[in-house]
PDB file of N, CA and C in Angstrom:
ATOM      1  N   UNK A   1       9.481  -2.977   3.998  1.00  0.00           N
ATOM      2  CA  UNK A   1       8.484  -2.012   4.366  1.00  0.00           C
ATOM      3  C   UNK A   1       7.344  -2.680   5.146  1.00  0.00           C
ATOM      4  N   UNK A   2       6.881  -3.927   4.778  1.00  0.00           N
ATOM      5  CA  UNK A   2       5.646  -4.751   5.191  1.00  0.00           C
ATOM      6  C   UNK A   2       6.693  -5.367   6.775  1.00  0.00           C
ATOM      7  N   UNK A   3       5.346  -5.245   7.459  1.00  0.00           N
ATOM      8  CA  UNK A   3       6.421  -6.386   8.551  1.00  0.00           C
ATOM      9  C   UNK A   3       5.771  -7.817   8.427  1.00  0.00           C
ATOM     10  N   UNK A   4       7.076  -8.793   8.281  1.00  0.00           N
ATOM     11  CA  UNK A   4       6.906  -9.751   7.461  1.00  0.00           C
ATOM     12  C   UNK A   4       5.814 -10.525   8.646  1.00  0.00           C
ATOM     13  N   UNK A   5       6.106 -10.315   9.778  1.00  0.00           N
ATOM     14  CA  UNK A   5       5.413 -11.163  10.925  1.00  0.00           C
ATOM     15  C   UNK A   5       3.893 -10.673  10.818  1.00  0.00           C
ATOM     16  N   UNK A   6       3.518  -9.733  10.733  1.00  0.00           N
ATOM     17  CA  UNK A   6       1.680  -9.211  10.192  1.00  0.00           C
ATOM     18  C   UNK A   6       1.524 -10.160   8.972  1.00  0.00           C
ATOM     19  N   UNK A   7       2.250 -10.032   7.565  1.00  0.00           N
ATOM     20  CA  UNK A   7       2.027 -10.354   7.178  1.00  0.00           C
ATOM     21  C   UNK A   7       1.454 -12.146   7.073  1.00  0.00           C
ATOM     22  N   UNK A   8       2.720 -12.843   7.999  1.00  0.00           N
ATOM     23  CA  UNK A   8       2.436 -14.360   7.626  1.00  0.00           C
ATOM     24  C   UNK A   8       1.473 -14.525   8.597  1.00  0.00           C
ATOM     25  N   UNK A   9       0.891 -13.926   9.790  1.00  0.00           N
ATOM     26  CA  UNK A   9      -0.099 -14.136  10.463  1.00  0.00           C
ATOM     27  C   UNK A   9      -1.816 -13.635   9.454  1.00  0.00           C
ATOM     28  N   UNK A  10      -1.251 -12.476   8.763  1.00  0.00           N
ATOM     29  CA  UNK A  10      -2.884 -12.567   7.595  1.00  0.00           C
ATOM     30  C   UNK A  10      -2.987 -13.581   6.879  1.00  0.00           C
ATOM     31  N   UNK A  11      -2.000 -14.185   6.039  1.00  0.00           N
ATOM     32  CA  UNK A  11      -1.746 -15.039   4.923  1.00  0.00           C
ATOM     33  C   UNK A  11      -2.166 -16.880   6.261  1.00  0.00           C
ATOM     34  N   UNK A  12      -1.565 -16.743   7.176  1.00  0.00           N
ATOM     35  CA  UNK A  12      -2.181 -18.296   7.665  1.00  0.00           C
ATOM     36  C   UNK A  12      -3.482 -18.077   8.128  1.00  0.00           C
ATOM     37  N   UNK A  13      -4.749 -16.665   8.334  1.00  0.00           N
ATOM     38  CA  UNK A  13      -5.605 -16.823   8.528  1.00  0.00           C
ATOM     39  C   UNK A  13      -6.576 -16.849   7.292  1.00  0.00           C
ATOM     40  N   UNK A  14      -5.790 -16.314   6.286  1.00  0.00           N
ATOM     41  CA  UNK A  14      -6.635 -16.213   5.098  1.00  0.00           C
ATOM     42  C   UNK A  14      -6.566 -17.846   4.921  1.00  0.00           C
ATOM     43  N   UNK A  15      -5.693 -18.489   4.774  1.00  0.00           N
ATOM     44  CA  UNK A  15      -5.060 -19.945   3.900  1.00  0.00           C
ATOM     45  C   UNK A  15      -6.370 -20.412   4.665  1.00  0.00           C
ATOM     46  N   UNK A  16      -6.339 -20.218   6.140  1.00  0.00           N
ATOM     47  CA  UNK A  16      -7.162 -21.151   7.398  1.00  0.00           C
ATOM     48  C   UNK A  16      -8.529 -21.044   6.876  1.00  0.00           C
ATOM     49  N   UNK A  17      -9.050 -19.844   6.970  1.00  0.00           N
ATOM     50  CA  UNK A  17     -10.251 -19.705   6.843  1.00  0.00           C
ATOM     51  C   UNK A  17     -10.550 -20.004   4.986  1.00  0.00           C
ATOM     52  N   UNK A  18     -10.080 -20.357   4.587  1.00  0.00           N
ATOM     53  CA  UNK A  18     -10.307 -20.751   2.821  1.00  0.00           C
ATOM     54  C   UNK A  18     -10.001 -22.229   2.438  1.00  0.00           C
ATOM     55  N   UNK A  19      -9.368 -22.481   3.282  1.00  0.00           N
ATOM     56  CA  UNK A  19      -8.635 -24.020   3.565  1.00  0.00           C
ATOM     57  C   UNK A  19      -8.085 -24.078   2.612  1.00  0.00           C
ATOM     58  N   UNK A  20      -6.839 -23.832   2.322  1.00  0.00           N
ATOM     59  CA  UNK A  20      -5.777 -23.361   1.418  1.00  0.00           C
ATOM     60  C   UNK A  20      -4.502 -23.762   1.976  1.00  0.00           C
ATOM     61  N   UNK A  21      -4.138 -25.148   1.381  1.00  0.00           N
ATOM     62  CA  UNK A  21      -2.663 -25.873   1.953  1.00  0.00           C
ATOM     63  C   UNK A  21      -1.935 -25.608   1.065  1.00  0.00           C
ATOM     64  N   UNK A  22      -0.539 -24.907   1.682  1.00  0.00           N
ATOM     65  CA  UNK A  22       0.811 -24.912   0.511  1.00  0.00           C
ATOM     66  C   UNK A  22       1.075 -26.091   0.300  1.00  0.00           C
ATOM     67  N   UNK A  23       1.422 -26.198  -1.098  1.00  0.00           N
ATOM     68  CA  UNK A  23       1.838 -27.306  -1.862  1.00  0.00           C
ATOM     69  C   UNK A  23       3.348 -27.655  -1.581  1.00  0.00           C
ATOM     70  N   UNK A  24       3.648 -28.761  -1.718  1.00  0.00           N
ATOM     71  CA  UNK A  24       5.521 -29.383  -0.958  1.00  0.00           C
ATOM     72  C   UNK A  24       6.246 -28.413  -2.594  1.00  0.00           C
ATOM     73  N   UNK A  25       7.308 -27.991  -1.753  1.00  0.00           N
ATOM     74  CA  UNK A  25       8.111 -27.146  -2.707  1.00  0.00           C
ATOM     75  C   UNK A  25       7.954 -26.289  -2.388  1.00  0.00           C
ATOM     76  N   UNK A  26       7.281 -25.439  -1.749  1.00  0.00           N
ATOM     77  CA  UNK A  26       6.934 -24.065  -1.316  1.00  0.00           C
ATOM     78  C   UNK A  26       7.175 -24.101  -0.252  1.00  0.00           C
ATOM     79  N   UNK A  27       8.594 -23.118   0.004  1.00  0.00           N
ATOM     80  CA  UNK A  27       8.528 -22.917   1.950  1.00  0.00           C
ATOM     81  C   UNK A  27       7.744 -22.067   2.183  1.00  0.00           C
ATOM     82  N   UNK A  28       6.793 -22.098   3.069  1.00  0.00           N
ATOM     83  CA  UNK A  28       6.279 -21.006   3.833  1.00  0.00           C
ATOM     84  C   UNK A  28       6.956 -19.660   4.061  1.00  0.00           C
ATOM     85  N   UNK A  29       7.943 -19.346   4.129  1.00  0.00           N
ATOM     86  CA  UNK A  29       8.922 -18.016   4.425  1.00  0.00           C
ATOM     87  C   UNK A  29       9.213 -17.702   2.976  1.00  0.00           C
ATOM     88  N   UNK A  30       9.736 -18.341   2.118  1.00  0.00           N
ATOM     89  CA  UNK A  30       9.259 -17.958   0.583  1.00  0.00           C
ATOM     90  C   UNK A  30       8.384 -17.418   0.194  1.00  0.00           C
ATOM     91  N   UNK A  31       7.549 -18.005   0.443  1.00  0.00           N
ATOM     92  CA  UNK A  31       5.981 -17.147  -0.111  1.00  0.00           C
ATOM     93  C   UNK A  31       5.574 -16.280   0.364  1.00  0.00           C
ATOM     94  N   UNK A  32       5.831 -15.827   1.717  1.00  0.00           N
ATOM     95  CA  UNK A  32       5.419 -14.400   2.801  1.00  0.00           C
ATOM     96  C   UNK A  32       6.507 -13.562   1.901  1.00  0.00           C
ATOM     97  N   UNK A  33       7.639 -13.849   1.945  1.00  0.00           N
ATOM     98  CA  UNK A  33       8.593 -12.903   1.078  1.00  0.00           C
ATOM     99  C   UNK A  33       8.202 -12.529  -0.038  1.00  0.00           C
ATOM    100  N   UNK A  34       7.942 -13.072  -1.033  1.00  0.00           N
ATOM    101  CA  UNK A  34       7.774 -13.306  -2.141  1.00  0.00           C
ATOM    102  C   UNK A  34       6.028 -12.561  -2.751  1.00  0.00           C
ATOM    103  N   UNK A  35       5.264 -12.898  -1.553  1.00  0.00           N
ATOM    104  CA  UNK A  35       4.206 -12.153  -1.804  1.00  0.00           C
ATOM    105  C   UNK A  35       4.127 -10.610  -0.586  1.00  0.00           C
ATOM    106  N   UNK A  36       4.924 -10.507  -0.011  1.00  0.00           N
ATOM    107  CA  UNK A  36       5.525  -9.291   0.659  1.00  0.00           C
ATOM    108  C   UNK A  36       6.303  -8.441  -0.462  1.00  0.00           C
ATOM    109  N   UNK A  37       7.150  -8.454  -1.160  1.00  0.00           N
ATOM    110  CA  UNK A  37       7.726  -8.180  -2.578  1.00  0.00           C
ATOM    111  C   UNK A  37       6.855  -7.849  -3.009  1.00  0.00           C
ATOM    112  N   UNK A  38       6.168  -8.389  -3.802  1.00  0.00           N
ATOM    113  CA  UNK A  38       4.889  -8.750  -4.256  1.00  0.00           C
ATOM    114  C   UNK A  38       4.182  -7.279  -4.327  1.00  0.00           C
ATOM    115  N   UNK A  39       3.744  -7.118  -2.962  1.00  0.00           N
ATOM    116  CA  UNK A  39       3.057  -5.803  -2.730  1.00  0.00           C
ATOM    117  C   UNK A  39       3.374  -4.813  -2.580  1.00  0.00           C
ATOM    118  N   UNK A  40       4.570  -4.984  -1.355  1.00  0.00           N
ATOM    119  CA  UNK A  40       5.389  -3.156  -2.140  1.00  0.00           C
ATOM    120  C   UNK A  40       5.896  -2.927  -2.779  1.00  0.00           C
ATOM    121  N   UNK A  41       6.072  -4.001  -4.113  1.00  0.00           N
ATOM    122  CA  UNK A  41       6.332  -2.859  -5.631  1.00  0.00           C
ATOM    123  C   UNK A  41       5.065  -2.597  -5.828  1.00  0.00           C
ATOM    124  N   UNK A  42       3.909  -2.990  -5.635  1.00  0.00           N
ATOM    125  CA  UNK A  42       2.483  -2.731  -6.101  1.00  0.00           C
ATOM    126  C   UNK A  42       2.072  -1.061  -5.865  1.00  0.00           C
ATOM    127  N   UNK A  43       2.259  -1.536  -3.626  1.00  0.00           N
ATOM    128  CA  UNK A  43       2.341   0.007  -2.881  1.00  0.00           C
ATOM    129  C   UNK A  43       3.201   1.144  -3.533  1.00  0.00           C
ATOM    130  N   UNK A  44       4.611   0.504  -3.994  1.00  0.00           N
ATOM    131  CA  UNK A  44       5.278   1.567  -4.618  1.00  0.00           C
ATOM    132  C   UNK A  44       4.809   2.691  -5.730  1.00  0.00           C
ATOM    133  N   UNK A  45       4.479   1.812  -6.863  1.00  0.00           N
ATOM    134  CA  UNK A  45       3.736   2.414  -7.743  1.00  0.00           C
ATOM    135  C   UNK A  45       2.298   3.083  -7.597  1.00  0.00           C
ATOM    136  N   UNK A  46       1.749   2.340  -6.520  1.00  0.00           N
ATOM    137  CA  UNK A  46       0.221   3.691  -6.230  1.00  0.00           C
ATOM    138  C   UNK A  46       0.643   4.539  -5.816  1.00  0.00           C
ATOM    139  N   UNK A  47       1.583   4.335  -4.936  1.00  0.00           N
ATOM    140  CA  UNK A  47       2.613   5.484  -4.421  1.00  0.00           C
ATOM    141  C   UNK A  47       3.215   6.801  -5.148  1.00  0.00           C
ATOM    142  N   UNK A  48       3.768   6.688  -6.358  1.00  0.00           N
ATOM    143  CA  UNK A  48       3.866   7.125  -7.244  1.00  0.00           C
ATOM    144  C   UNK A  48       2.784   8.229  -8.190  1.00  0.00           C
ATOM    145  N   UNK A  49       1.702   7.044  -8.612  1.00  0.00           N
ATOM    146  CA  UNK A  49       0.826   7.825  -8.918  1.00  0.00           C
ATOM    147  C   UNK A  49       0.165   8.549  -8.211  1.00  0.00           C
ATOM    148  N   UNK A  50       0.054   8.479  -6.562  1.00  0.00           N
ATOM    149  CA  UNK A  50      -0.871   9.317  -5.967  1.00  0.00           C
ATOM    150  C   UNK A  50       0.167  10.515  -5.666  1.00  0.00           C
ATOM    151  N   UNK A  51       1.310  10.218  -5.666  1.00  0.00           N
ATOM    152  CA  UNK A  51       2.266  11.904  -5.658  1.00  0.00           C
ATOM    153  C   UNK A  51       2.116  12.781  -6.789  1.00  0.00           C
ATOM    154  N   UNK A  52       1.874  12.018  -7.935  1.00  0.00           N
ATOM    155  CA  UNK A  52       1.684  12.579  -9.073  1.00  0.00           C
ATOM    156  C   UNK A  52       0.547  13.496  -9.139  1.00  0.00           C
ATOM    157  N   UNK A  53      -0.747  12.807  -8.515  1.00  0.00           N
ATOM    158  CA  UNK A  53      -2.050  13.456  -9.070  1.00  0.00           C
ATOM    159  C   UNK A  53      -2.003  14.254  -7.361  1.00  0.00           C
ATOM    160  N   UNK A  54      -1.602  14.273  -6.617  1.00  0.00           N
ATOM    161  CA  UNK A  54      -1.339  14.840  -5.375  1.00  0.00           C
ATOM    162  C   UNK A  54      -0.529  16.350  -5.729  1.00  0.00           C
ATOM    163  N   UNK A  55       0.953  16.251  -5.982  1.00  0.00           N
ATOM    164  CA  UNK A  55       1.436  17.539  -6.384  1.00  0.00           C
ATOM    165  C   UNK A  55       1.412  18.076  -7.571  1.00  0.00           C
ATOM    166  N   UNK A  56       1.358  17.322  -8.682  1.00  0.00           N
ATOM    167  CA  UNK A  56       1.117  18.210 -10.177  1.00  0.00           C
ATOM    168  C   UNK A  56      -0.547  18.227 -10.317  1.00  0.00           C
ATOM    169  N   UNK A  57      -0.784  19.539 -10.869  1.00  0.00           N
ATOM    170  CA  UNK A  57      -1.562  19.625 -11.871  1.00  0.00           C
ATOM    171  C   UNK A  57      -1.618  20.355 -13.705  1.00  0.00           C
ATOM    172  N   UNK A  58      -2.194  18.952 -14.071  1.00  0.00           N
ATOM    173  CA  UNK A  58      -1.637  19.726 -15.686  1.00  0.00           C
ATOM    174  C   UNK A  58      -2.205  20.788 -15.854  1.00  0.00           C
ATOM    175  N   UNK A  59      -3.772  21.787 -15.178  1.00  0.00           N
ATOM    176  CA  UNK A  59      -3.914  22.869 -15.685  1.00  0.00           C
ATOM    177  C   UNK A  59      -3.051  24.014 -14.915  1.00  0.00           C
ATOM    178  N   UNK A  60      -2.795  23.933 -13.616  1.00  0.00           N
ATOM    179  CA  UNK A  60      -1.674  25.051 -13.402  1.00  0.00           C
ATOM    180  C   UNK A  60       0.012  24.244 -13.536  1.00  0.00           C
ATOM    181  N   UNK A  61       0.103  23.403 -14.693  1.00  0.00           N
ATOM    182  CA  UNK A  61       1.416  23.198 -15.428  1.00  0.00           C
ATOM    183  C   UNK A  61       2.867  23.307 -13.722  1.00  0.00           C
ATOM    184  N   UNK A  62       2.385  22.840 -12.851  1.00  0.00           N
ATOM    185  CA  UNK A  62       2.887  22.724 -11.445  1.00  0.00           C
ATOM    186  C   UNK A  62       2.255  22.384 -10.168  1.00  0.00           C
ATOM    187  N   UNK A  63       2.650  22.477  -9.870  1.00  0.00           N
ATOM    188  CA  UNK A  63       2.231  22.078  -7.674  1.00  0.00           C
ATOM    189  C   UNK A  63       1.442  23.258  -7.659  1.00  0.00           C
ATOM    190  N   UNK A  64      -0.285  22.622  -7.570  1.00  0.00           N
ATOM    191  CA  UNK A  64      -1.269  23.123  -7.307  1.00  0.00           C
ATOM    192  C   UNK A  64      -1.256  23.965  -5.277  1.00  0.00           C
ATOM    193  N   UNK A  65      -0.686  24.805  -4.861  1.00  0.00           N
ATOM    194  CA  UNK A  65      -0.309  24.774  -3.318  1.00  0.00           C
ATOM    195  C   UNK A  65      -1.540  25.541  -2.773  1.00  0.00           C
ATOM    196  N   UNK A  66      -2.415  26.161  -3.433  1.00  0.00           N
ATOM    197  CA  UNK A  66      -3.966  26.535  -2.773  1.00  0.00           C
ATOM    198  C   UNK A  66      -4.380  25.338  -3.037  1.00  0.00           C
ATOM    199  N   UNK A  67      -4.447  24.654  -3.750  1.00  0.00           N
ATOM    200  CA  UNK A  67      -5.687  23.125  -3.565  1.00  0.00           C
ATOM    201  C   UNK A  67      -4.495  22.304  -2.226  1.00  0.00           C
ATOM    202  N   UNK A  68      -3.428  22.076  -1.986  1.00  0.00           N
ATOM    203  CA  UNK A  68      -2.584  21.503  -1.069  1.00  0.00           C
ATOM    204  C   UNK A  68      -3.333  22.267   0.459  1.00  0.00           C
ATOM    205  N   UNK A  69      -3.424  23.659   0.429  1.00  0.00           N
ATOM    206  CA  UNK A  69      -3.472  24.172   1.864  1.00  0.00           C
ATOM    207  C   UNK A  69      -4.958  23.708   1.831  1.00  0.00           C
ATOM    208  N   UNK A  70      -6.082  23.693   1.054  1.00  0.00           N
ATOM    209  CA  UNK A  70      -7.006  23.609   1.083  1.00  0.00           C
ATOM    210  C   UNK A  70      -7.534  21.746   1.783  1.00  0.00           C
ATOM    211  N   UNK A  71      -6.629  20.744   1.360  1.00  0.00           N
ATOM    212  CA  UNK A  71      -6.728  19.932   1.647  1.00  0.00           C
ATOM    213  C   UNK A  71      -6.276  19.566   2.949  1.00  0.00           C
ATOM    214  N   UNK A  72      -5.147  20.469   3.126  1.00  0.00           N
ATOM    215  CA  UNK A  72      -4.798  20.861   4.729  1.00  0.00           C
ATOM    216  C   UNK A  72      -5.627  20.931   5.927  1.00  0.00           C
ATOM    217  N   UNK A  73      -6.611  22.189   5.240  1.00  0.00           N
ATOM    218  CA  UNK A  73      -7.071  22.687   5.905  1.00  0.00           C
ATOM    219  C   UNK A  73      -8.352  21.631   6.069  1.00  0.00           C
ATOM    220  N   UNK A  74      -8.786  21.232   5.059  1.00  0.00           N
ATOM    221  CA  UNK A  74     -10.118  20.336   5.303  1.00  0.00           C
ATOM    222  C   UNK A  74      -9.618  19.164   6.470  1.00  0.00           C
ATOM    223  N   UNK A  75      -8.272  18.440   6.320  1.00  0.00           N
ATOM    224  CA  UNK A  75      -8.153  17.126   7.554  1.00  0.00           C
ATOM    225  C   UNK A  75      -7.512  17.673   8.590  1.00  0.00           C
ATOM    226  N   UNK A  76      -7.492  18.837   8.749  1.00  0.00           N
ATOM    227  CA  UNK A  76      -7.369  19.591  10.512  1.00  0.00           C
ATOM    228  C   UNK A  76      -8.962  20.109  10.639  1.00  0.00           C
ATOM    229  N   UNK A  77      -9.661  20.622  10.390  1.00  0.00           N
ATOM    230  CA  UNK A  77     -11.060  20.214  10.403  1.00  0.00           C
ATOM    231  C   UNK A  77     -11.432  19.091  11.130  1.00  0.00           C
ATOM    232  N   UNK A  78     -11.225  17.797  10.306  1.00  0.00           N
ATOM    233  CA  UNK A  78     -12.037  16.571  10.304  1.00  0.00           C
ATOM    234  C   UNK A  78     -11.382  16.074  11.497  1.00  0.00           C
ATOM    235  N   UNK A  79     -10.330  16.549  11.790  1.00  0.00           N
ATOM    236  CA  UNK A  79      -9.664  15.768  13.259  1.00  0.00           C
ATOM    237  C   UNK A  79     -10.334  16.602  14.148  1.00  0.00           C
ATOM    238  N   UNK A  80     -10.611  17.692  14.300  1.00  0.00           N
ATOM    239  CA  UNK A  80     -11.164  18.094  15.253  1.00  0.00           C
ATOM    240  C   UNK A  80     -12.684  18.340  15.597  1.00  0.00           C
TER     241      UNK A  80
END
């Protein structure tokens, strides 16, 4: 999901600007993977919860769809 090439270009400016050397044993392409992984199971699960509190609501016990059009309607608004 992440593109791995954004990613290892944030991760060598963060390392750069913190002065942060990988340690021997650690390939570099390991660790972009690995902390790429890393985050979209993270993304996954906010993911999750924001569908949750996005389409259910526990007081109408379903998919709230006047608060949905309403939110609709507010970011066609804000774009224009």
């Amino acid at each position: 999901m992440l593109d791995r090439e954004v990613v290892k270009e944030f991760l060598e400016e963060e390392f750069q600007e913190r002065e942060i050397k990988i340690p021997e044993g650690i390939r570099k392409s390991e660790l972009i993977e690995t902390f790429c992984l890393f985050v979209e199971n993270d993304y996954y699960e906010w993911l999750k919860d924001n569908y949750r509190s996005f389409f259910h609501s526990l007081a109408q016990n379903g998919t709230d769809w006047n608060w949905i059009k309403e939110r609709i309607s507010k970011v066609k608004n804000e774009q224009n």
